[in-house]
PDB file of N, CA and C in Angstrom:
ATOM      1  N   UNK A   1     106.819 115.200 108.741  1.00  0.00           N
ATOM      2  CA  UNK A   1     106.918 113.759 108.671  1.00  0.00           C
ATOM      3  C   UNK A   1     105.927 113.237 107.638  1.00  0.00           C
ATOM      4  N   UNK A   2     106.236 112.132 106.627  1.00  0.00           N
ATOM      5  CA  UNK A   2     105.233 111.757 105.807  1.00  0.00           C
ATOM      6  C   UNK A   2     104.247 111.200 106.251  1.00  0.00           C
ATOM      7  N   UNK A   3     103.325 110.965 105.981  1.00  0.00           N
ATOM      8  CA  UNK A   3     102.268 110.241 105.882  1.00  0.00           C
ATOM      9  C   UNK A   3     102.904 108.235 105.849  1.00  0.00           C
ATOM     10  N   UNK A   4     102.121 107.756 106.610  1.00  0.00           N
ATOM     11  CA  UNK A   4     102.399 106.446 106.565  1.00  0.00           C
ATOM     12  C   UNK A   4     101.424 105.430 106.231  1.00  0.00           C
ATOM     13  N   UNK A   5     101.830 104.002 104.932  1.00  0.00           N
ATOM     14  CA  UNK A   5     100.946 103.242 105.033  1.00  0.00           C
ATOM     15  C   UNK A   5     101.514 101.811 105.496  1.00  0.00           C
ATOM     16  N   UNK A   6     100.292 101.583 106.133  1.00  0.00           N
ATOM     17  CA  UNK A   6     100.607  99.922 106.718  1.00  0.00           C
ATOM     18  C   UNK A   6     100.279  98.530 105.383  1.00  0.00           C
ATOM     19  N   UNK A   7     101.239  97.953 105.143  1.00  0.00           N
ATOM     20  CA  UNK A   7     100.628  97.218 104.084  1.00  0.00           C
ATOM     21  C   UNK A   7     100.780  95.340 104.369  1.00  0.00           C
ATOM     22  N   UNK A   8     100.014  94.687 104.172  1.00  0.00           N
ATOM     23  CA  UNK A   8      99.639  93.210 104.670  1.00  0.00           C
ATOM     24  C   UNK A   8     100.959  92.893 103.632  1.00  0.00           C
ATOM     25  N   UNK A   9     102.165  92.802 104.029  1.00  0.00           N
ATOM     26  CA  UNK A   9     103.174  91.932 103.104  1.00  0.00           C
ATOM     27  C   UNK A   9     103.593  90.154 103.443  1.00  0.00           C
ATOM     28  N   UNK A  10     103.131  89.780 101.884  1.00  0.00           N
ATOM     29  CA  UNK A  10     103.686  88.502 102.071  1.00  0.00           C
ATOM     30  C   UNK A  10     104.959  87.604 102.092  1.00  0.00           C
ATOM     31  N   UNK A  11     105.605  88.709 101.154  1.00  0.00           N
ATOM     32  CA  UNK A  11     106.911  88.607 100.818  1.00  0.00           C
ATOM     33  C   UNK A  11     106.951  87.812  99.195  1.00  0.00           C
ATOM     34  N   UNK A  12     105.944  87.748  98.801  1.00  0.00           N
ATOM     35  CA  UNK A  12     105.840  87.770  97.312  1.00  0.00           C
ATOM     36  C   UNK A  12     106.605  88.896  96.612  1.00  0.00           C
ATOM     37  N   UNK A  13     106.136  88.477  94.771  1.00  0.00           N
ATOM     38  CA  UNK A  13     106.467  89.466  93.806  1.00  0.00           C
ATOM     39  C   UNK A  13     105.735  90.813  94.611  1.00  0.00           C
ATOM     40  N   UNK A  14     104.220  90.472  94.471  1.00  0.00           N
ATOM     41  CA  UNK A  14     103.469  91.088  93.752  1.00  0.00           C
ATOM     42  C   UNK A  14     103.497  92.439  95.085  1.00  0.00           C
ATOM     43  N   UNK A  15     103.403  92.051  96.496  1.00  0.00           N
ATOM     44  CA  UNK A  15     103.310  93.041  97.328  1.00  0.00           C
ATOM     45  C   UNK A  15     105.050  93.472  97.565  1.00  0.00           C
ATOM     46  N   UNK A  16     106.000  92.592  97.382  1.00  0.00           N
ATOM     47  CA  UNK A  16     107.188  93.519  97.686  1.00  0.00           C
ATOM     48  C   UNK A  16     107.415  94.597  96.507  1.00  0.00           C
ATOM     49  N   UNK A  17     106.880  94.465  94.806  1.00  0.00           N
ATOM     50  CA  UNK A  17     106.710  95.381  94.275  1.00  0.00           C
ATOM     51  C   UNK A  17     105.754  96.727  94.833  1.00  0.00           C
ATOM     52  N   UNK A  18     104.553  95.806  95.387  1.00  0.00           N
ATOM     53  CA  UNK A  18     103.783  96.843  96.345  1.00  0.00           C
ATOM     54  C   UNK A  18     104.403  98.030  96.899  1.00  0.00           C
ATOM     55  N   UNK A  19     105.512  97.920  97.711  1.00  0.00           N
ATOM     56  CA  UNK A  19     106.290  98.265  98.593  1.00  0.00           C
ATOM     57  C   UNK A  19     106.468  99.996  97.301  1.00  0.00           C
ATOM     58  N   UNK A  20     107.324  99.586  96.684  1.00  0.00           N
ATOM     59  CA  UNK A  20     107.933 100.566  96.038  1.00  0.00           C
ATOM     60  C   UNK A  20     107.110 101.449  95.345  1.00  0.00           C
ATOM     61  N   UNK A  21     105.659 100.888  94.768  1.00  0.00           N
ATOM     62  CA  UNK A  21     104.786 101.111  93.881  1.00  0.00           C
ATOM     63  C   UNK A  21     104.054 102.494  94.705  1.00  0.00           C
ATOM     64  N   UNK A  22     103.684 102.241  95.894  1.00  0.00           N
ATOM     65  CA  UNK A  22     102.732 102.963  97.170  1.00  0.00           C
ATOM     66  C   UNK A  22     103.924 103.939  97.619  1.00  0.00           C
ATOM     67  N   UNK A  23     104.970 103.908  97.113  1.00  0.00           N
ATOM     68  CA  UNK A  23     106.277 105.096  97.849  1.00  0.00           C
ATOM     69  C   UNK A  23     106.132 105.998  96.838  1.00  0.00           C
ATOM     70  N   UNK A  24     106.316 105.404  95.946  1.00  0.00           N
ATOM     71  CA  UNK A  24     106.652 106.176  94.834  1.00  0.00           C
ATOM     72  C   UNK A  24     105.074 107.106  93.849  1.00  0.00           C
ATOM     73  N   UNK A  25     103.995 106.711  94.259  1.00  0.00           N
ATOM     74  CA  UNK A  25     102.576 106.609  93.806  1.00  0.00           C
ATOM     75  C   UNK A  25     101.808 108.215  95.449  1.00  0.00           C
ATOM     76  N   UNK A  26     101.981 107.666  96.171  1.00  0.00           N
ATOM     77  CA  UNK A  26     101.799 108.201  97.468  1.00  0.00           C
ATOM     78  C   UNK A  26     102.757 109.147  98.062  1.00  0.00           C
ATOM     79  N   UNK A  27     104.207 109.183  98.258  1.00  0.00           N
ATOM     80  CA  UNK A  27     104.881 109.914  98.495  1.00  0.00           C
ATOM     81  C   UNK A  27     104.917 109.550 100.297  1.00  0.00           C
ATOM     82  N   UNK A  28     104.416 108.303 100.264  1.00  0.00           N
ATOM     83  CA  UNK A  28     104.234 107.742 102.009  1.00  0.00           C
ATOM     84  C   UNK A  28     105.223 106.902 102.421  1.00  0.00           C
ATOM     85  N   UNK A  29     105.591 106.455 103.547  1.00  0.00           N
ATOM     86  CA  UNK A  29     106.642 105.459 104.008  1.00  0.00           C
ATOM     87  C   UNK A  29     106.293 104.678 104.426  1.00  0.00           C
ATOM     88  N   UNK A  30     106.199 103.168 103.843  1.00  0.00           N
ATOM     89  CA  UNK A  30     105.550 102.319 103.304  1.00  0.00           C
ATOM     90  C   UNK A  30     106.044 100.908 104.910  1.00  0.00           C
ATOM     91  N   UNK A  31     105.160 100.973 105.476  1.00  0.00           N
ATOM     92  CA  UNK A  31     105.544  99.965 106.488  1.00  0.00           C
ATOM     93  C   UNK A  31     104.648  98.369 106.602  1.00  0.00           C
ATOM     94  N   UNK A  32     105.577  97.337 106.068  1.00  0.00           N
ATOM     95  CA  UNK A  32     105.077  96.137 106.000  1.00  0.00           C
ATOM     96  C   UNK A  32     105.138  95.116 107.100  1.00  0.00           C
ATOM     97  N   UNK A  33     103.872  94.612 106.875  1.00  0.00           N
ATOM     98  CA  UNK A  33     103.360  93.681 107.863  1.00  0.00           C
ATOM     99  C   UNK A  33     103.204  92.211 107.542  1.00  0.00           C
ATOM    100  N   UNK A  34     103.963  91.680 108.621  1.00  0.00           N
ATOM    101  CA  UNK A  34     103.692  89.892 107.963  1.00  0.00           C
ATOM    102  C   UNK A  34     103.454  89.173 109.276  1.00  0.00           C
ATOM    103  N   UNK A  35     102.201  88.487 109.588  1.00  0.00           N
ATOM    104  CA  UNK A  35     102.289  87.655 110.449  1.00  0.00           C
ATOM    105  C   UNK A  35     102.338  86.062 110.216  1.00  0.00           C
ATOM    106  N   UNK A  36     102.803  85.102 110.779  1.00  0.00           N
ATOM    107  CA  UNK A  36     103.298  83.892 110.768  1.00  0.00           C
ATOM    108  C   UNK A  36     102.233  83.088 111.325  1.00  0.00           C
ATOM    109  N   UNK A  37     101.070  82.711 110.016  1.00  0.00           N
ATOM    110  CA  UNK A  37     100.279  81.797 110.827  1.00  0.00           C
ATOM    111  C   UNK A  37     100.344  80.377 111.136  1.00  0.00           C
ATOM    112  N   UNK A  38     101.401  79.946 110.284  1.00  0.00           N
ATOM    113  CA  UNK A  38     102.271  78.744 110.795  1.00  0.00           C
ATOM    114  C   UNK A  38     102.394  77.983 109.471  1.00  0.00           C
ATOM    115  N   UNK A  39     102.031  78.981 108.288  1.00  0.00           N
ATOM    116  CA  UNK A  39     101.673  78.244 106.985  1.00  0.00           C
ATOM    117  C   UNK A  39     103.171  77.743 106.327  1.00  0.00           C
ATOM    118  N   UNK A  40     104.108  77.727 106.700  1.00  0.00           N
ATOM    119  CA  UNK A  40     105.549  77.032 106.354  1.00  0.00           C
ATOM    120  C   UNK A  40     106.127  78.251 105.198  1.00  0.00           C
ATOM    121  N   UNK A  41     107.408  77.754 104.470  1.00  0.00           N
ATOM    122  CA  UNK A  41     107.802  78.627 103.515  1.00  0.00           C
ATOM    123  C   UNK A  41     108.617  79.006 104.050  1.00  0.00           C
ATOM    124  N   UNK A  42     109.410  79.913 103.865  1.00  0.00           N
ATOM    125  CA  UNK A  42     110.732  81.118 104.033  1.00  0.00           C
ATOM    126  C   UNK A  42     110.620  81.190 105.499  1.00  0.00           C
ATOM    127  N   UNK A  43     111.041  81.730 105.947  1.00  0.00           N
ATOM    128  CA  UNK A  43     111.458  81.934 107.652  1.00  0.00           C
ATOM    129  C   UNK A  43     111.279  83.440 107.563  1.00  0.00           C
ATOM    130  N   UNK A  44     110.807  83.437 108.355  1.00  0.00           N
ATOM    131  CA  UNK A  44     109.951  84.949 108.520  1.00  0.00           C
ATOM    132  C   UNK A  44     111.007  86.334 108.985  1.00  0.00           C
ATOM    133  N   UNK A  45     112.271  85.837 108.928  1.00  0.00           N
ATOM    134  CA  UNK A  45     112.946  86.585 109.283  1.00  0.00           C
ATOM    135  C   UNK A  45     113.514  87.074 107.754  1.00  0.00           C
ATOM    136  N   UNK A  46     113.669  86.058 106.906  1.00  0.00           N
ATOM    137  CA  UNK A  46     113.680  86.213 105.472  1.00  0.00           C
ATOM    138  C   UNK A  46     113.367  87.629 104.581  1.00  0.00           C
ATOM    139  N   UNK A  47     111.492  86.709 105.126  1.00  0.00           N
ATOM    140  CA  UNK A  47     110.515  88.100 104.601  1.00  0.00           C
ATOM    141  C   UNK A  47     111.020  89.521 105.104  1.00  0.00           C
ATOM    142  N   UNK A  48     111.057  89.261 106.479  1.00  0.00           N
ATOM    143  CA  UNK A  48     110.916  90.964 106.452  1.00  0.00           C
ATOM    144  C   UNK A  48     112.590  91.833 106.301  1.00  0.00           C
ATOM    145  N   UNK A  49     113.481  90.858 105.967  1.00  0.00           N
ATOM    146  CA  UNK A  49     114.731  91.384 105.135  1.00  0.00           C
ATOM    147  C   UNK A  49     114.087  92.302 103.795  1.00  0.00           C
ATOM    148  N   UNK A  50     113.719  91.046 103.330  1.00  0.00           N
ATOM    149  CA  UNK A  50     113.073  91.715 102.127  1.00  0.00           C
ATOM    150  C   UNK A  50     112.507  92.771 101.800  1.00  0.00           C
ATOM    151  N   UNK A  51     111.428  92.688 102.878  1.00  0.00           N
ATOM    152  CA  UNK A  51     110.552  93.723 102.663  1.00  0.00           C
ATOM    153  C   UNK A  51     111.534  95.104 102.801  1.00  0.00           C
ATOM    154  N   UNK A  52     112.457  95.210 103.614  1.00  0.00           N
ATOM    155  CA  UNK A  52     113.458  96.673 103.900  1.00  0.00           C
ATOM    156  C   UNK A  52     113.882  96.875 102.712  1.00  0.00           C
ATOM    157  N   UNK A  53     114.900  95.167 101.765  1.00  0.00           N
ATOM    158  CA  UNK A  53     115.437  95.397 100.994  1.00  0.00           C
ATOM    159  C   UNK A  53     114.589  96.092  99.391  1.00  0.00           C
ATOM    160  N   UNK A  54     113.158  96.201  99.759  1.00  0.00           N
ATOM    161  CA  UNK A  54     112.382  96.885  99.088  1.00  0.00           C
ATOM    162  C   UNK A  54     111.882  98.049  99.287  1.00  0.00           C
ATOM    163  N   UNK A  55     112.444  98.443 100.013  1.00  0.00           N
ATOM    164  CA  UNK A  55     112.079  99.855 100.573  1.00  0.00           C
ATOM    165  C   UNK A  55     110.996 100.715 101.785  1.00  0.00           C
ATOM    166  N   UNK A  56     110.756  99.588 102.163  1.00  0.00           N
ATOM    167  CA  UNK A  56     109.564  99.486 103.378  1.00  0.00           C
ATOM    168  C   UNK A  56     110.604 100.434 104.546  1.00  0.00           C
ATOM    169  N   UNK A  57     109.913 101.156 105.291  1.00  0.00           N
ATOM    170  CA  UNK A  57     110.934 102.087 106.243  1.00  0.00           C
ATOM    171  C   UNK A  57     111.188 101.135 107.503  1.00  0.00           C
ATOM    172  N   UNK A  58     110.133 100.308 107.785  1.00  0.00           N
ATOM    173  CA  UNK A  58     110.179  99.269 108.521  1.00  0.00           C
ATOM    174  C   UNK A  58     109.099  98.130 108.157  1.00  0.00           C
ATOM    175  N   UNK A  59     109.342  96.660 108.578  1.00  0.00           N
ATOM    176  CA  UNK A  59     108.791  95.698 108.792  1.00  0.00           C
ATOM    177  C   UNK A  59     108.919  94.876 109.854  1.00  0.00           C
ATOM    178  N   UNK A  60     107.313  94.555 110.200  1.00  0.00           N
ATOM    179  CA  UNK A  60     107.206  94.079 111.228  1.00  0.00           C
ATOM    180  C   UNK A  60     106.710  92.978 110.894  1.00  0.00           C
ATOM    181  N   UNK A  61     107.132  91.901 112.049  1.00  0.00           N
ATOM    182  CA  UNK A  61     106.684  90.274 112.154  1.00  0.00           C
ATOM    183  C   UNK A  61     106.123  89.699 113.126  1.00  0.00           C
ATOM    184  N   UNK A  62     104.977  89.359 112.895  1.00  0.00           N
ATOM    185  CA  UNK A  62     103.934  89.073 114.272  1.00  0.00           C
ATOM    186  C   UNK A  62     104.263  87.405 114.137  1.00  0.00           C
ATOM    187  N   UNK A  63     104.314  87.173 115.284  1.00  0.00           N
ATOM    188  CA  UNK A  63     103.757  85.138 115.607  1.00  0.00           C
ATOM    189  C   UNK A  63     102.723  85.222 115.885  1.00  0.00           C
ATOM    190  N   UNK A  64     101.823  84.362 115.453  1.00  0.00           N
ATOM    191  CA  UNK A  64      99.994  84.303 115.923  1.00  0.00           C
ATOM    192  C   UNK A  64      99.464  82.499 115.661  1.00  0.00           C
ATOM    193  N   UNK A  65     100.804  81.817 115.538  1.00  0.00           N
ATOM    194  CA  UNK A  65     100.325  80.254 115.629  1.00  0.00           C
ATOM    195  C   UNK A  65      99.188  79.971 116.601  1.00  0.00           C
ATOM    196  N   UNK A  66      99.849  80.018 117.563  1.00  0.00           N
ATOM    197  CA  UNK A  66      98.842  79.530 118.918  1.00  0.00           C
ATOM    198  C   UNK A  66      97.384  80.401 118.769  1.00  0.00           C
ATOM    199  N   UNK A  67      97.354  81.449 118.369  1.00  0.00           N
ATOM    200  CA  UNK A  67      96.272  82.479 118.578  1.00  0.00           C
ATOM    201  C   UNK A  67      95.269  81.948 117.525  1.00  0.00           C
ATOM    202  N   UNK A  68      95.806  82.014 116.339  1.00  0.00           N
ATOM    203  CA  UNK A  68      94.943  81.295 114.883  1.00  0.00           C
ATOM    204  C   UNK A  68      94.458  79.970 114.986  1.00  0.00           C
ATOM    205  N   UNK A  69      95.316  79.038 115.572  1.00  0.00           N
ATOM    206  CA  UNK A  69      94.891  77.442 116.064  1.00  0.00           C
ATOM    207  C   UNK A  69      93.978  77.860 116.940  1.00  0.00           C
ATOM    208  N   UNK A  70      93.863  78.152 118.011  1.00  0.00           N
ATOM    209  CA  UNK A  70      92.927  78.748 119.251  1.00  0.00           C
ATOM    210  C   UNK A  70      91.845  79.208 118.624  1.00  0.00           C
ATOM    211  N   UNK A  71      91.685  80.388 117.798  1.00  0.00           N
ATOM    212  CA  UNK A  71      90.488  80.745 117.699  1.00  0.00           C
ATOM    213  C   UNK A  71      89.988  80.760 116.228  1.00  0.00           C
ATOM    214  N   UNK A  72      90.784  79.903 114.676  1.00  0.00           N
ATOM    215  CA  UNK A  72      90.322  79.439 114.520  1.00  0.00           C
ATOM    216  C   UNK A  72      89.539  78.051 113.994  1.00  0.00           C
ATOM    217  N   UNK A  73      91.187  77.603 114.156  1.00  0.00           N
ATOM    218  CA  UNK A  73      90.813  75.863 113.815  1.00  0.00           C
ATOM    219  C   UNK A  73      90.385  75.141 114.682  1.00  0.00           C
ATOM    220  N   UNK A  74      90.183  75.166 116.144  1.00  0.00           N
ATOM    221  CA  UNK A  74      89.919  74.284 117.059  1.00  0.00           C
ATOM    222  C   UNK A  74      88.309  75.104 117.073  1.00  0.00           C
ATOM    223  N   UNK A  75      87.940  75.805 116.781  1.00  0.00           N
ATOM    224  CA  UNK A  75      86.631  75.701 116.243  1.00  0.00           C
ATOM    225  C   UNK A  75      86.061  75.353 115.138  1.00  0.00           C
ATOM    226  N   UNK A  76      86.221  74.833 114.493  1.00  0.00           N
ATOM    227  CA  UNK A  76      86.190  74.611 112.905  1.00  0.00           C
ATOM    228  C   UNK A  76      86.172  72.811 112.727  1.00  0.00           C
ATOM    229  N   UNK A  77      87.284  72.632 113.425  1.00  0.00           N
ATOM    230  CA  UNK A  77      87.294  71.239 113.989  1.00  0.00           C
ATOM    231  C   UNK A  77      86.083  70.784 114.873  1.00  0.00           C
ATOM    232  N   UNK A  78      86.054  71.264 116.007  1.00  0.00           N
ATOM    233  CA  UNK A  78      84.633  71.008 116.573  1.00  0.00           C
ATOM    234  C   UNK A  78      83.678  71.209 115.685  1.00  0.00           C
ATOM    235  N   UNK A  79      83.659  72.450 114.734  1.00  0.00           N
ATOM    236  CA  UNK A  79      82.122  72.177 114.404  1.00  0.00           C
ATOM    237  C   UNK A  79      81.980  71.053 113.076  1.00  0.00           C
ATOM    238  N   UNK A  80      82.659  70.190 112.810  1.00  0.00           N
ATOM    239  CA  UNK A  80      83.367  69.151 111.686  1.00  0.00           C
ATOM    240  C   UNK A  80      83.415  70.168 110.607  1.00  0.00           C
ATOM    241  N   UNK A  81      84.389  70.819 110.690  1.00  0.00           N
ATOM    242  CA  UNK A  81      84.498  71.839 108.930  1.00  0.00           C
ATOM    243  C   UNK A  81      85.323  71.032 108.871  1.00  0.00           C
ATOM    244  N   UNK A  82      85.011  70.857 107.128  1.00  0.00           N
ATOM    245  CA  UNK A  82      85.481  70.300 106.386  1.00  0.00           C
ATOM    246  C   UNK A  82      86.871  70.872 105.439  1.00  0.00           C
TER     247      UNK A  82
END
């Protein structure tokens, strides 16, 4: 079985080229990661089309709205960040 890398995909150029670059460079099966911190754009179901349609063996899609607001804007807010 190959060797596997996990890679932070945004669904950009630059990392869905990633995708192919680390397969082909490594000889690894290239598994992309996108989590949804609520920052808008494409629909996350989009991305991780993509990411397959780039050669990723799989992609995965985390939700982490509530988790990122929680721990770290409602602190940030309290402490008045600006």
């Amino acid at each position: 079985m190959p060797k596997r890398v996990v890679l932070a995909y945004s669904g950009g150029l630059d990392t869905s080229v990633a995708i192919s670059w680390i397969g082909h460079e490594t000889g690894a099966d290239v598994v992309a990661v996108s989590i949804d911190l609520g920052q808008g754009g494409e629909d996350m179901d989009t991305v991780r089309q993509r990411a397959l349609g780039c050669g990723a063996v799989e992609a995965v899609v985390g939700a982490a709205r509530d988790a990122f607001a929680e721990v770290f804007w409602v602190p940030a807010i309290k402490g008045t960040a600006l």
